[in-house]
Structures are given as C-alpha cells and as structure tokens.
C-alpha atoms as a PDB file:
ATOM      1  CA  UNK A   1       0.000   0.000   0.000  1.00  0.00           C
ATOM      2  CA  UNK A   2       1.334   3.356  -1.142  1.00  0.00           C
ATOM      3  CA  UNK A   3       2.466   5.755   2.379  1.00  0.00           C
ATOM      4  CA  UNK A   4       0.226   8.391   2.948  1.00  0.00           C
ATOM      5  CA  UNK A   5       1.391  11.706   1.982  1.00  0.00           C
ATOM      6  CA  UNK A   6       3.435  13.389   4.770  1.00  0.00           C
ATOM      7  CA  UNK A   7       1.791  16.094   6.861  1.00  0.00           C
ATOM      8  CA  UNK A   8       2.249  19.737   6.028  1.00  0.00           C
ATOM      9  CA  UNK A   9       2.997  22.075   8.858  1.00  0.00           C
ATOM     10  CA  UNK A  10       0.199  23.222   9.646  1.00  0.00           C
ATOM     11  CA  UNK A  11      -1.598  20.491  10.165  1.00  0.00           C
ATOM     12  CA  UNK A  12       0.707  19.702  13.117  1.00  0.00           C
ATOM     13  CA  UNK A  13      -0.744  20.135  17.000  1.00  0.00           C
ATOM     14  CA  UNK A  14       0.642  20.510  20.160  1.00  0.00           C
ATOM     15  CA  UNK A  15      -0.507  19.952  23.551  1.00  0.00           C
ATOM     16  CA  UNK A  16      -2.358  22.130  25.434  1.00  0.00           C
ATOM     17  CA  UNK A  17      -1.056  23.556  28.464  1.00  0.00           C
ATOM     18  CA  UNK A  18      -3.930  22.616  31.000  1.00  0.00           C
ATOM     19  CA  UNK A  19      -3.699  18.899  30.719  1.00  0.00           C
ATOM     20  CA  UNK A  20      -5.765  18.755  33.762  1.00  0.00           C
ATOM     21  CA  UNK A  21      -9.011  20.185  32.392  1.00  0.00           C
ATOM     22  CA  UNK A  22      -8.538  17.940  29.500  1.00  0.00           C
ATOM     23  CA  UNK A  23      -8.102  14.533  32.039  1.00  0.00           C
ATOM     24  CA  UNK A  24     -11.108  16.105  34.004  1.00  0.00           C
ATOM     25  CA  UNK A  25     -12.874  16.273  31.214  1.00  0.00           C
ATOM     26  CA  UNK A  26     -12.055  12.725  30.075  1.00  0.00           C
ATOM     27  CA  UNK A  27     -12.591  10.998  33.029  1.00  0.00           C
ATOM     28  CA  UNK A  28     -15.963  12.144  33.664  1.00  0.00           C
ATOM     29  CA  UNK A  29     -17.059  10.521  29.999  1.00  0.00           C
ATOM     30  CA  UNK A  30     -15.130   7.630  30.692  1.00  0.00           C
ATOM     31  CA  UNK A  31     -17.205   6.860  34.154  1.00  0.00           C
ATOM     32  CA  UNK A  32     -20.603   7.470  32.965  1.00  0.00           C
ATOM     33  CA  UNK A  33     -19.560   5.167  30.007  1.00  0.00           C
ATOM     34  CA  UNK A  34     -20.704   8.126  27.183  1.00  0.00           C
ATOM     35  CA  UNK A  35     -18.909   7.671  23.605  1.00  0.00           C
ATOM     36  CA  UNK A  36     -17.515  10.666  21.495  1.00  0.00           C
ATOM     37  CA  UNK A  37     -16.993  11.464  18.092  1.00  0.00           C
ATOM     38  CA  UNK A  38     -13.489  12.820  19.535  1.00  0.00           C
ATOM     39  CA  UNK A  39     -12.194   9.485  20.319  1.00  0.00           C
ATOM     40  CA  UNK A  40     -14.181   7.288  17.950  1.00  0.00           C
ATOM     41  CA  UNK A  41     -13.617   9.477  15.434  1.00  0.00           C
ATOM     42  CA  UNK A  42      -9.853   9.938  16.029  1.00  0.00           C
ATOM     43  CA  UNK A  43     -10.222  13.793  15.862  1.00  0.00           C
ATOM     44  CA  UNK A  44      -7.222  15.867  15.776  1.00  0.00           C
ATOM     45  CA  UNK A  45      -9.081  18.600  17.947  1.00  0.00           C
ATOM     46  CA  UNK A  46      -9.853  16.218  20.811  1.00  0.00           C
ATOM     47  CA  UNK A  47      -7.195  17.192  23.382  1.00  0.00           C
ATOM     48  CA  UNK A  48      -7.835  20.964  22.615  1.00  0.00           C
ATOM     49  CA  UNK A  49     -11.506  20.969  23.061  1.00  0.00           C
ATOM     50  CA  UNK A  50     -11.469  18.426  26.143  1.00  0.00           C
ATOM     51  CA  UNK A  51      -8.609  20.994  27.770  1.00  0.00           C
ATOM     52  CA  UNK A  52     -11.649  23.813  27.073  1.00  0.00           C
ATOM     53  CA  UNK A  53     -14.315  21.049  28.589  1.00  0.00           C
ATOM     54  CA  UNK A  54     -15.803  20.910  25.301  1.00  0.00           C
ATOM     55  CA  UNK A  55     -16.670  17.826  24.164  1.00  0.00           C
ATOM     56  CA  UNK A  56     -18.963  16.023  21.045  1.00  0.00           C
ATOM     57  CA  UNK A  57     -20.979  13.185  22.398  1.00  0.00           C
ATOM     58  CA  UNK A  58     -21.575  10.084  19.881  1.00  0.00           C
ATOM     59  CA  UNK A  59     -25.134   8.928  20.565  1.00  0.00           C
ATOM     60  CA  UNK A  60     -26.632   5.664  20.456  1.00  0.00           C
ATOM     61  CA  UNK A  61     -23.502   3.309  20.611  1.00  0.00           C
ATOM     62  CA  UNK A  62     -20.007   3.397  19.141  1.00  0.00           C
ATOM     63  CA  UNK A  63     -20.582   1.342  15.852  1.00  0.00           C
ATOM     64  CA  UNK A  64     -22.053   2.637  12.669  1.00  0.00           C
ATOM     65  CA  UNK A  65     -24.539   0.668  10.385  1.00  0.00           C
ATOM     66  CA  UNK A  66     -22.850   2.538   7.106  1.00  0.00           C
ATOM     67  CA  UNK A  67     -19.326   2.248   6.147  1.00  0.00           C
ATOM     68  CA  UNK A  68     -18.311   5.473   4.981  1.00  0.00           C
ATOM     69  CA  UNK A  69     -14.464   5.835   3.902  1.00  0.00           C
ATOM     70  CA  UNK A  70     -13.939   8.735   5.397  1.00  0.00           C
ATOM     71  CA  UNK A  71     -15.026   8.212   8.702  1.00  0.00           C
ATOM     72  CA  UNK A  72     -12.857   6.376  11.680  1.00  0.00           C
ATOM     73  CA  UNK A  73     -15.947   4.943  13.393  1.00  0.00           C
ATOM     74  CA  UNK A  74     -15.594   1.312  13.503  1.00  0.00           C
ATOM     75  CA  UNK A  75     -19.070  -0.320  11.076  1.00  0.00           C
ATOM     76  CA  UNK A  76     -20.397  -2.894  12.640  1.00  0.00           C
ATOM     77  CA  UNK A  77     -24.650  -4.476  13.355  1.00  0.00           C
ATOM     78  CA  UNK A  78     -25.524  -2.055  15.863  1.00  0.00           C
ATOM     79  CA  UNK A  79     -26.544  -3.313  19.587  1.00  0.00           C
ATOM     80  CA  UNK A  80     -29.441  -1.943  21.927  1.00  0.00           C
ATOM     81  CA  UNK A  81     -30.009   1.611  22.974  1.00  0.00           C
ATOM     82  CA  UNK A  82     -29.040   2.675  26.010  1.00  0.00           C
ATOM     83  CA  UNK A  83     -32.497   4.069  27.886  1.00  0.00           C
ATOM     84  CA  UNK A  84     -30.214   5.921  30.788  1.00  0.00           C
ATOM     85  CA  UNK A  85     -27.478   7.727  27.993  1.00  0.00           C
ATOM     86  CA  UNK A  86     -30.068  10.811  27.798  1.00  0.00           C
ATOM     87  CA  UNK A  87     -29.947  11.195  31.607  1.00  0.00           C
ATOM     88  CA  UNK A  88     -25.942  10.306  31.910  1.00  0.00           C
ATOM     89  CA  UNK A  89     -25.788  12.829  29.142  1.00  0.00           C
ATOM     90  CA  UNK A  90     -26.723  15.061  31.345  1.00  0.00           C
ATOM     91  CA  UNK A  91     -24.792  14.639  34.309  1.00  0.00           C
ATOM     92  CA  UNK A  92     -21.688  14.839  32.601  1.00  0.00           C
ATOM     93  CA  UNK A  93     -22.462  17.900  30.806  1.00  0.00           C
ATOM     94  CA  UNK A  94     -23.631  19.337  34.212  1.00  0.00           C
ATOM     95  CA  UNK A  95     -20.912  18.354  36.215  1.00  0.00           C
ATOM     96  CA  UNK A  96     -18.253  19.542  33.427  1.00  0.00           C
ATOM     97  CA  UNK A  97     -20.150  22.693  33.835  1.00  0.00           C
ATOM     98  CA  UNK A  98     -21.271  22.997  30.055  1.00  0.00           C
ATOM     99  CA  UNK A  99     -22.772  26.186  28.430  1.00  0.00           C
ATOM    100  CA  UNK A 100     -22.615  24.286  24.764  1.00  0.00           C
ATOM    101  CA  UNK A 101     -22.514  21.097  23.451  1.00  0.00           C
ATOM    102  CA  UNK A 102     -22.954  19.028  20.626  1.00  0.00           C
ATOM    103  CA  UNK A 103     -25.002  15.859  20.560  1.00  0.00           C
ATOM    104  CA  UNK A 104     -24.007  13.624  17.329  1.00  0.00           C
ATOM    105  CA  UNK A 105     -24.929  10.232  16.750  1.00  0.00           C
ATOM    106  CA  UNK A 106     -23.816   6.910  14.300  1.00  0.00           C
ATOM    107  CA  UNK A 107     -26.252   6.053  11.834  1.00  0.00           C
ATOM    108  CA  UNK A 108     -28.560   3.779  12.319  1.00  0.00           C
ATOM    109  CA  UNK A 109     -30.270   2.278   9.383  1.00  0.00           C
ATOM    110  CA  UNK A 110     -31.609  -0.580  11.518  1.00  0.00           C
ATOM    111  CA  UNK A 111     -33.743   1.523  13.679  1.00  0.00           C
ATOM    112  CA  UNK A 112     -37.776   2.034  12.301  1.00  0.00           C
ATOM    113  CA  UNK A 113     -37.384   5.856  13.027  1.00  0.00           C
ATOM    114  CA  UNK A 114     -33.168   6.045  12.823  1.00  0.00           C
ATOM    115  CA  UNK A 115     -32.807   7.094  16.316  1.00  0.00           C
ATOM    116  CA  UNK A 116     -34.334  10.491  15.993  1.00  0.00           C
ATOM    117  CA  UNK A 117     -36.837  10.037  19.353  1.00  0.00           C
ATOM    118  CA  UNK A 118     -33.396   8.665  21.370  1.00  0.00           C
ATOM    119  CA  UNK A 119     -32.286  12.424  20.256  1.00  0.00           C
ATOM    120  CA  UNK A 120     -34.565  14.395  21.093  1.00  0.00           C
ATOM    121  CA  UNK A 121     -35.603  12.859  24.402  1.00  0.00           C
ATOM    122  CA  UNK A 122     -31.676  13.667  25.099  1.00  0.00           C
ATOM    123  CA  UNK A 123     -32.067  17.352  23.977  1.00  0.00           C
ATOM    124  CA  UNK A 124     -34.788  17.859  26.368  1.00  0.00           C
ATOM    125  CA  UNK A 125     -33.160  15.931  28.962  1.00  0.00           C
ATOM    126  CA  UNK A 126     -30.408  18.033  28.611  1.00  0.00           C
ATOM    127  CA  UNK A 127     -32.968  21.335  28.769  1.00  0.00           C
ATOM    128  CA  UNK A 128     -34.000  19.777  31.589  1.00  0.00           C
ATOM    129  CA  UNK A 129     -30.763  18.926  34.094  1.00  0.00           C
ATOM    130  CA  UNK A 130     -28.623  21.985  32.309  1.00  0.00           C
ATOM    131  CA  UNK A 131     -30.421  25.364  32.308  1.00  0.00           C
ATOM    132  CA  UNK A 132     -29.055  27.920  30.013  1.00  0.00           C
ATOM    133  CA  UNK A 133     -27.394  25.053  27.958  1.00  0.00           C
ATOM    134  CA  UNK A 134     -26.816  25.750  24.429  1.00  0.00           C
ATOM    135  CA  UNK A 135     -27.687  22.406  22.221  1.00  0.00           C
ATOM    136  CA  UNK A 136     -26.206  22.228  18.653  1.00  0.00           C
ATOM    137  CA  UNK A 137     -27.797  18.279  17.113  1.00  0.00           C
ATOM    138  CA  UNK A 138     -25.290  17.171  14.101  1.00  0.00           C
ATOM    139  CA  UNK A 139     -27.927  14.574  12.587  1.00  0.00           C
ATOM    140  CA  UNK A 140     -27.610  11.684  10.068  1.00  0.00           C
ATOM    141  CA  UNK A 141     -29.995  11.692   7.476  1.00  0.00           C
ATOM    142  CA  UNK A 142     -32.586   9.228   8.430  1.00  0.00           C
ATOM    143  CA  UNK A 143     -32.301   7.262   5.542  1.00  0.00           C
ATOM    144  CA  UNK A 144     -34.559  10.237   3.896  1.00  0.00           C
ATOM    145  CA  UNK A 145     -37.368  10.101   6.720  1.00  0.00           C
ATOM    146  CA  UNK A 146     -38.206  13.599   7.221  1.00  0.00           C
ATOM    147  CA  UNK A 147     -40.735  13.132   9.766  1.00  0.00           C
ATOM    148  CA  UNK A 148     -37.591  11.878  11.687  1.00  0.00           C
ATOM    149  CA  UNK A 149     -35.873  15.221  11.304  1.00  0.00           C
ATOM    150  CA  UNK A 150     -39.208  16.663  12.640  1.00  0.00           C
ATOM    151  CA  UNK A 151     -39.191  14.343  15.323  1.00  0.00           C
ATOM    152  CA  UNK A 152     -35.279  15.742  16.331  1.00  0.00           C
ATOM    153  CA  UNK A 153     -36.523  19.472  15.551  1.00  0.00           C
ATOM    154  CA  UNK A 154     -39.769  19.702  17.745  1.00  0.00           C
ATOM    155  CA  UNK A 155     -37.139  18.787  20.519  1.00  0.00           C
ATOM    156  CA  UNK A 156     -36.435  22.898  19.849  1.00  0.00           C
ATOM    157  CA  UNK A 157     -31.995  22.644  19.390  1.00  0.00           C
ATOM    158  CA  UNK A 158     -30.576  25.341  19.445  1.00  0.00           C
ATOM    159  CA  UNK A 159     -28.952  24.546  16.116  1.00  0.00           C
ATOM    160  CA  UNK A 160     -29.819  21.844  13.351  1.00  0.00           C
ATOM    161  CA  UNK A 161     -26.741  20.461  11.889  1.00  0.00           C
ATOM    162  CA  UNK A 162     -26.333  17.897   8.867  1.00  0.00           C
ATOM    163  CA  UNK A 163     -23.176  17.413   6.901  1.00  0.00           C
ATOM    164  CA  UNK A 164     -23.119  17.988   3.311  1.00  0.00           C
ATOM    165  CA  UNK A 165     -19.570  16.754   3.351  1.00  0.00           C
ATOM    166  CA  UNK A 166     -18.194  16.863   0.032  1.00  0.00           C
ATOM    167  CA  UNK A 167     -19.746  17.658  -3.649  1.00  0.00           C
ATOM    168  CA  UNK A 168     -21.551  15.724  -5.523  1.00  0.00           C
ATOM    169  CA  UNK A 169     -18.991  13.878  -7.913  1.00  0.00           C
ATOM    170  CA  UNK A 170     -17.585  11.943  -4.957  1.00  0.00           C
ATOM    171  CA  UNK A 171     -20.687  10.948  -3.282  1.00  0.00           C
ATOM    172  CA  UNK A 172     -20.678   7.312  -4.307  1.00  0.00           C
ATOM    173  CA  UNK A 173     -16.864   6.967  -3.337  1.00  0.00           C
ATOM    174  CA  UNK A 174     -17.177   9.256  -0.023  1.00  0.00           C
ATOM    175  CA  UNK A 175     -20.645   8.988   1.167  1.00  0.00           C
ATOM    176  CA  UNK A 176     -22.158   5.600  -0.316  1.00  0.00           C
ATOM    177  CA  UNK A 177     -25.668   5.095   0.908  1.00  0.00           C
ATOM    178  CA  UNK A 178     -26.789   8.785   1.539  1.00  0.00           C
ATOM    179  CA  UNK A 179     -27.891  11.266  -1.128  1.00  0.00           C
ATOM    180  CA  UNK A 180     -27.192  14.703  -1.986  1.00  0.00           C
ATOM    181  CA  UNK A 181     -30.551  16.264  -2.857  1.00  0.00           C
ATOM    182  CA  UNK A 182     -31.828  14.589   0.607  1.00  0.00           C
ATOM    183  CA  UNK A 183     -29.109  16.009   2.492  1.00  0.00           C
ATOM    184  CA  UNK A 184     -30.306  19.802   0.996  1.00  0.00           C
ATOM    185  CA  UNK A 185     -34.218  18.351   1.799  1.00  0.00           C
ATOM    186  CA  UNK A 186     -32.780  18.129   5.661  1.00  0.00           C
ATOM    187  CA  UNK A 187     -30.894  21.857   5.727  1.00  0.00           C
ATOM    188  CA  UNK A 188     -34.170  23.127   3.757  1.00  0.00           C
ATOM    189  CA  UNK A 189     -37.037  21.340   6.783  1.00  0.00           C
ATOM    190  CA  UNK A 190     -34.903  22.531   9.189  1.00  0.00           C
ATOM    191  CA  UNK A 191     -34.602  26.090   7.925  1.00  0.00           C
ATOM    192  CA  UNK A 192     -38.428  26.187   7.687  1.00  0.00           C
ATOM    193  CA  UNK A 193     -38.948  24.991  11.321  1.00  0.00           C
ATOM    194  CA  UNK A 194     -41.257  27.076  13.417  1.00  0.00           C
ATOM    195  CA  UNK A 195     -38.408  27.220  16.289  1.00  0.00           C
ATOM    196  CA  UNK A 196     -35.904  28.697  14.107  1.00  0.00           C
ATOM    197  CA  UNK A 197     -32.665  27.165  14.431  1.00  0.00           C
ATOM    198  CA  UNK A 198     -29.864  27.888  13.287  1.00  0.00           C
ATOM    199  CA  UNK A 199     -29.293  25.805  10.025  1.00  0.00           C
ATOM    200  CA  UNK A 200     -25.675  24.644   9.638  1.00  0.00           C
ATOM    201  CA  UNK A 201     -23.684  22.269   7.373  1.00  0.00           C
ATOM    202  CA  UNK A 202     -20.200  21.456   6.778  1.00  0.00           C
ATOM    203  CA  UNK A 203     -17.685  20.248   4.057  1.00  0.00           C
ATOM    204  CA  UNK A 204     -14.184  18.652   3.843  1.00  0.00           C
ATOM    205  CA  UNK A 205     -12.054  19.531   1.788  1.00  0.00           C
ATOM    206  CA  UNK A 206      -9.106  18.338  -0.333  1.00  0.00           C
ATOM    207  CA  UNK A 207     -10.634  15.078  -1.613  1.00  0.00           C
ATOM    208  CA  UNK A 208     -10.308  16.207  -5.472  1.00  0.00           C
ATOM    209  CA  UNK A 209     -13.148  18.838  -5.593  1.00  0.00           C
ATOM    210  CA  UNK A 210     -12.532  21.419  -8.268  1.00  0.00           C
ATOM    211  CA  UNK A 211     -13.518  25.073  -7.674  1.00  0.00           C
ATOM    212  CA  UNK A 212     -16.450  25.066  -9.466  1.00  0.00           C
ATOM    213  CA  UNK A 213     -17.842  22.356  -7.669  1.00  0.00           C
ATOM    214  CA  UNK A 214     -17.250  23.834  -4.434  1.00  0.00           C
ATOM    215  CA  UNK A 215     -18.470  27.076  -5.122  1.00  0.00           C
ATOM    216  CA  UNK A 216     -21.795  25.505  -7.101  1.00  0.00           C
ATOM    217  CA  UNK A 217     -22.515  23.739  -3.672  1.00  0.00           C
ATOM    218  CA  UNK A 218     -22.049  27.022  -1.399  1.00  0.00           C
ATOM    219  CA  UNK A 219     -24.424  27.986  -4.130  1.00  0.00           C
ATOM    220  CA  UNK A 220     -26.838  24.872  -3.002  1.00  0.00           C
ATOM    221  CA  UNK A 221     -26.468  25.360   0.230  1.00  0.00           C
ATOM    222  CA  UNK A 222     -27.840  28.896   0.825  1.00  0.00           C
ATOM    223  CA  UNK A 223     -30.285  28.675  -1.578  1.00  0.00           C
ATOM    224  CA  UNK A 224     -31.738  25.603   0.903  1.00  0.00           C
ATOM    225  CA  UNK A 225     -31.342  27.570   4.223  1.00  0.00           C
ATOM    226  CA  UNK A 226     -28.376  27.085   5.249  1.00  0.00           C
ATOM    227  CA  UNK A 227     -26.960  29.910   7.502  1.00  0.00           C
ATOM    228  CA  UNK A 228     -23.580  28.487   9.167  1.00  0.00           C
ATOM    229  CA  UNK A 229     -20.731  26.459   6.785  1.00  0.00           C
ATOM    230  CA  UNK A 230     -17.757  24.831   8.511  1.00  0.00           C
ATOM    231  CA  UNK A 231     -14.863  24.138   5.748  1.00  0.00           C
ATOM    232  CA  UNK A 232     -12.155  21.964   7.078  1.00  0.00           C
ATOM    233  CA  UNK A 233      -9.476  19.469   5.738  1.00  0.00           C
ATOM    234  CA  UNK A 234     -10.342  15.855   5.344  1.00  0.00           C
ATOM    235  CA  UNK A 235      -7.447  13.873   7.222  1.00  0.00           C
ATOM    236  CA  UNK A 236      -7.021  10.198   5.946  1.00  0.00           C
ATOM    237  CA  UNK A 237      -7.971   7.536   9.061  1.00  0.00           C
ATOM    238  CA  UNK A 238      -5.560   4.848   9.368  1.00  0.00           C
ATOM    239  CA  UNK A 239      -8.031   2.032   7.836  1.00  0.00           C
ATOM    240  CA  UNK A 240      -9.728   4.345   5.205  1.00  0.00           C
ATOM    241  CA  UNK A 241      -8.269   4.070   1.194  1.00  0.00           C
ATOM    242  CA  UNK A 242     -10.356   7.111   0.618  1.00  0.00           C
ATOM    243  CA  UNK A 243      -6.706   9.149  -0.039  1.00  0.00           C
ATOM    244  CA  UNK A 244      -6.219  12.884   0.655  1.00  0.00           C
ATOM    245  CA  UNK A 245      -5.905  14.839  -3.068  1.00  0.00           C
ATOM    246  CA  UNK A 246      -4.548  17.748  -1.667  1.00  0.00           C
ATOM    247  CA  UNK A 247      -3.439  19.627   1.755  1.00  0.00           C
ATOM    248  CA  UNK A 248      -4.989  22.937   1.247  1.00  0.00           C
ATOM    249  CA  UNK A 249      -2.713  25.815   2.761  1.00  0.00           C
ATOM    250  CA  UNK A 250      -5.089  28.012   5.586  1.00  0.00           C
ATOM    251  CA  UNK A 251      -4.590  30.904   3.020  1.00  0.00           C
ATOM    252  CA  UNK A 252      -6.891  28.736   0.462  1.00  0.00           C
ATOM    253  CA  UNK A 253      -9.913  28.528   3.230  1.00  0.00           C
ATOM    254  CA  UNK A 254      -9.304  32.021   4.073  1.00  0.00           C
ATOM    255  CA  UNK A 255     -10.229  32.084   0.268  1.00  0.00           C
ATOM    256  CA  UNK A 256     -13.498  29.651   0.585  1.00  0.00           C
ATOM    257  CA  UNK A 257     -14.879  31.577   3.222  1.00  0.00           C
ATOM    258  CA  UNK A 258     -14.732  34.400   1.498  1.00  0.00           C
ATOM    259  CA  UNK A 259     -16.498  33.434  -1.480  1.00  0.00           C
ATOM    260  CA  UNK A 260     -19.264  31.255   0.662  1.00  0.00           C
ATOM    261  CA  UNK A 261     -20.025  34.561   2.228  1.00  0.00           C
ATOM    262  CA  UNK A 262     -20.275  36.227  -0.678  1.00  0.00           C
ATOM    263  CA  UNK A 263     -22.885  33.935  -1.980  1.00  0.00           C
ATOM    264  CA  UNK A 264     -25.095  34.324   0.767  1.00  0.00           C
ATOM    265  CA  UNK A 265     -23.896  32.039   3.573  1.00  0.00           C
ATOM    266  CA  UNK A 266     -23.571  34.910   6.579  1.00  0.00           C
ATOM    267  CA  UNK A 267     -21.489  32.663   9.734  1.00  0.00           C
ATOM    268  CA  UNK A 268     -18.610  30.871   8.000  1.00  0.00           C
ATOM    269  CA  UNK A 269     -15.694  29.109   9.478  1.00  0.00           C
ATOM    270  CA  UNK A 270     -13.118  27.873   7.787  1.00  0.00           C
ATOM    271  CA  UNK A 271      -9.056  25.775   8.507  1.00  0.00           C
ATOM    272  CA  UNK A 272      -7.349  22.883   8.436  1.00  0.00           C
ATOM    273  CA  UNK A 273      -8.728  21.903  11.397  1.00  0.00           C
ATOM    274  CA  UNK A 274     -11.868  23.527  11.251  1.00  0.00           C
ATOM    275  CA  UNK A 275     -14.737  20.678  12.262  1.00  0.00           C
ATOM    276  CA  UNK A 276     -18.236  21.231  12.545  1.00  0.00           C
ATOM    277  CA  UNK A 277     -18.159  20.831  16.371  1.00  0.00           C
ATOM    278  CA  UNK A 278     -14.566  22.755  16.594  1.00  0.00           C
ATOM    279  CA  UNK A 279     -15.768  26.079  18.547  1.00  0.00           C
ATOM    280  CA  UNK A 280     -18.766  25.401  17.616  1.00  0.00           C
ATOM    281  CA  UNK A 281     -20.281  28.096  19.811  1.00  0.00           C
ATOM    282  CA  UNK A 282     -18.434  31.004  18.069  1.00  0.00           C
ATOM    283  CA  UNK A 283     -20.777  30.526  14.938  1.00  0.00           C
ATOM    284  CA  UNK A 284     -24.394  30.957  17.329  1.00  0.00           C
ATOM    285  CA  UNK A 285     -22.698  33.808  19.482  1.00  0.00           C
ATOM    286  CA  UNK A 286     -22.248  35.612  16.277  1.00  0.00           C
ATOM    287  CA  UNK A 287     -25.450  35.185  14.959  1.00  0.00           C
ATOM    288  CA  UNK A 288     -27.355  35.751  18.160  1.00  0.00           C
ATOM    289  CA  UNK A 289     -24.826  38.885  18.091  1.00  0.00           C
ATOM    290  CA  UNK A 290     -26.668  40.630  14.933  1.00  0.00           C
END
C-alpha cells in the first residue's frame, strides 16, 4: 500500500497547556460510560476541546450501520439503545459545567425511526438537568425520513446540523448510501422549522473537488437555508483508502470563506482543522450577536 502523503505544517498540533481540564474532562465521559466522536472518530481537535471542557458526544452506541471511507468509526450491526445515555448525558455535561454542546450520533439504518426520538428525548433531557445550555444536534440523514428530522426538531436545538460533506462527484466513493438532494431536503425542513434554528452544514475539503464544484454547492447550500458552513481538511484515518488529493494551505480557506459569504452564507468558518463541532459556539454567538 502506497504511504500516505506526509503532513504539512500546519496540520501539526501541540498539547495544550492545561492537561488537567482535559483529564477532568475525560474521566468524567469515561465513568458514565458516554462515547464521542473525539475518540471514535480519532479527531485531531480532541485534546484541545477536552482541555476547554468541550466535548462532542456520539449517541446511540459506538458502531455505525454505514461504512463510509472517510469516517474512523468502527461499522459494525448495531446493539441496543441505552435508555439511561439521555440522563448520563446530562450529568456529565452538568458536572463539566457545560454552556454548549454538541449531541451527534452513528447512523442507524436498523432503527424504524433512525434514532431520531433517542435524540430528542436527550435534547430535552439536557434542557432539563442543564439550564441555560446551548444544544447544537449534528444529525444523520434518516435514511430520507423527514418526519424523523421533525421528530429531532420539535425537541427545539438550538442549532440543526447535517453534513453535506463533500460535492456531488464523490458521493458514491465518499458517502455511499446517503444522497445529496436529501441532504439539501434536511438543511431546507430545518430552515423552515417554526423554532428557528440555526441551520448549519459542513464540508471537507481536499478530496479532489474542483472550484467550481465547491463554489456551485455554497451555491446549493444557501439557496436551501443554510446559515452556518464549517470548511475543514479531510485527514485520511488509518483504515480508510479514501486518499487525501490535496493539503490545502489556511490561506486557500481564508479564500473559501470568502467566497461562501459572498454567496449568501452569513457565519462561515473555515481551517485545516476547522470541524463542525470545533468552537462550535463562536458561529451561534455571532449570529445571536446581529
């Protein structure tokens, strides 16, 4: 197998200085026996955002029922939901002394609704145990089920995210099983929601994409309600032989954001290791700001 290309510069990290936030911060996950998408996802922000007790909890087990290449989260038949995670949720988010968070999940196909009423009884568990709490919901796409998203959106987030991920040329190789057009269906329901979230999406870059594509999906995107865009570099996981194309230098997302904006996308965040959970907050502050 050919070596993966060596890392540029600055995709290199350090540790942070308060190490003992971020083994706080791990410890209390571990013992209530929450997943994340920062360790089952092998995310390059993890130590950061644990040192800032910021953390993305995976919901609904730590195996997915799709395999998608670009994702480190182990597929595998899904087991039994876990009736307490909503509450344990909860505590640790209280007891880590929380205002944000972001409440992700695997997919799972084998599930009649795909999980959606396991999220949003944990939103409003969370309401519930953590006043003042800020709730951003990353969601799968339901397999196309919109009453699903309803289902997560009558729980009242604060913000309704779904990834886009990548343009549409490379959905079969990067996202086999989900669907473009639905994806845009999801950003659209949520934008017309009587609660008014705020609508976000996100897309890696440096998988081959051409500028065109790019800026025809920034294109699709605000023209289907979204209001927030996180643009970030897709990092090869150690199993995946989905390959990196091309280490974009921060000066080229610089770039990207500028031109998203321009086409009508107003909260834009954009780096190497821009995720959509990384600092997630920053992008509702600002837009509670105006």
């Amino acid at each position: 197998m050919r070596e993966r290309a060596r890392l540029p510069a600055w995709l290199k990290k350090g540790w942070p200085a308060d190490v003992g936030v971020y083994r706080q911060t791990s410890a209390v996950i571990s013992e209530l026996g929450l997943n994340t998408i920062c360790e089952s996802g092998a995310c390059p922000n993890r130590v950061e955002c644990y040192a800032a007790s910021h953390t993305t909890i995976l919901l609904m087990g730590s195996k997915c029922t799709r395999r998608c290449p670009f994702c480190d989260v182990p597929f595998a038949p899904a087991g039994e939901l876990d009736p307490l995670e909503p509450v344990k949720t909860a505590w640790a988010l209280r007891r880590l002394g929380m205002k944000y968070v972001v409440l992700t999940s695997v997919t799972r196909d084998d599930l009649a609704d795909g999980g959606s009423a396991h999220i949003a009884a944990t939103v409003r568990r969370v309401r519930e145990e953590v006043p003042g709490i800020r709730i951003e919901v990353l969601i799968p796409d339901f397999a196309g089920r919109m009453e699903s998203v309803d289902e997560v959106l009558a729980a009242v987030p604060d913000v309704l995210s779904h990834n886009m991920e990548t343009i549409p040329r490379l959905y079969r190789a990067v996202r086999p099983g989900a669907s473009f057009e639905a994806s845009l269906d999801i950003l659209a329901r949520a934008r017309a929601a009587g609660a008014h979230p705020m609508v976000k999406s996100s897309l890696m870059l440096g998988l081959g994409e051409e500028e065109e594509e790019v800026l025809s999906v920034f294109d699709e995107l605000a023209s289907h309600g979204c209001e927030a865009l996180c643009l970030g570099q897709y990092l090869q996981p150690p199993t995946s032989r989905l390959r990196v194309k091309e280490y974009l230098a921060p000066e080229r997302f610089f770039y990207y954001r500028a031109r998203a904006e321009e086409r009508g996308i107003p909260w834009v965040e954009a780096g190497p290791f821009v995720r959509t959970s990384y600092r997630a907050a920053s992008l509702l502050e600002k837009r509670n700001a105006r």
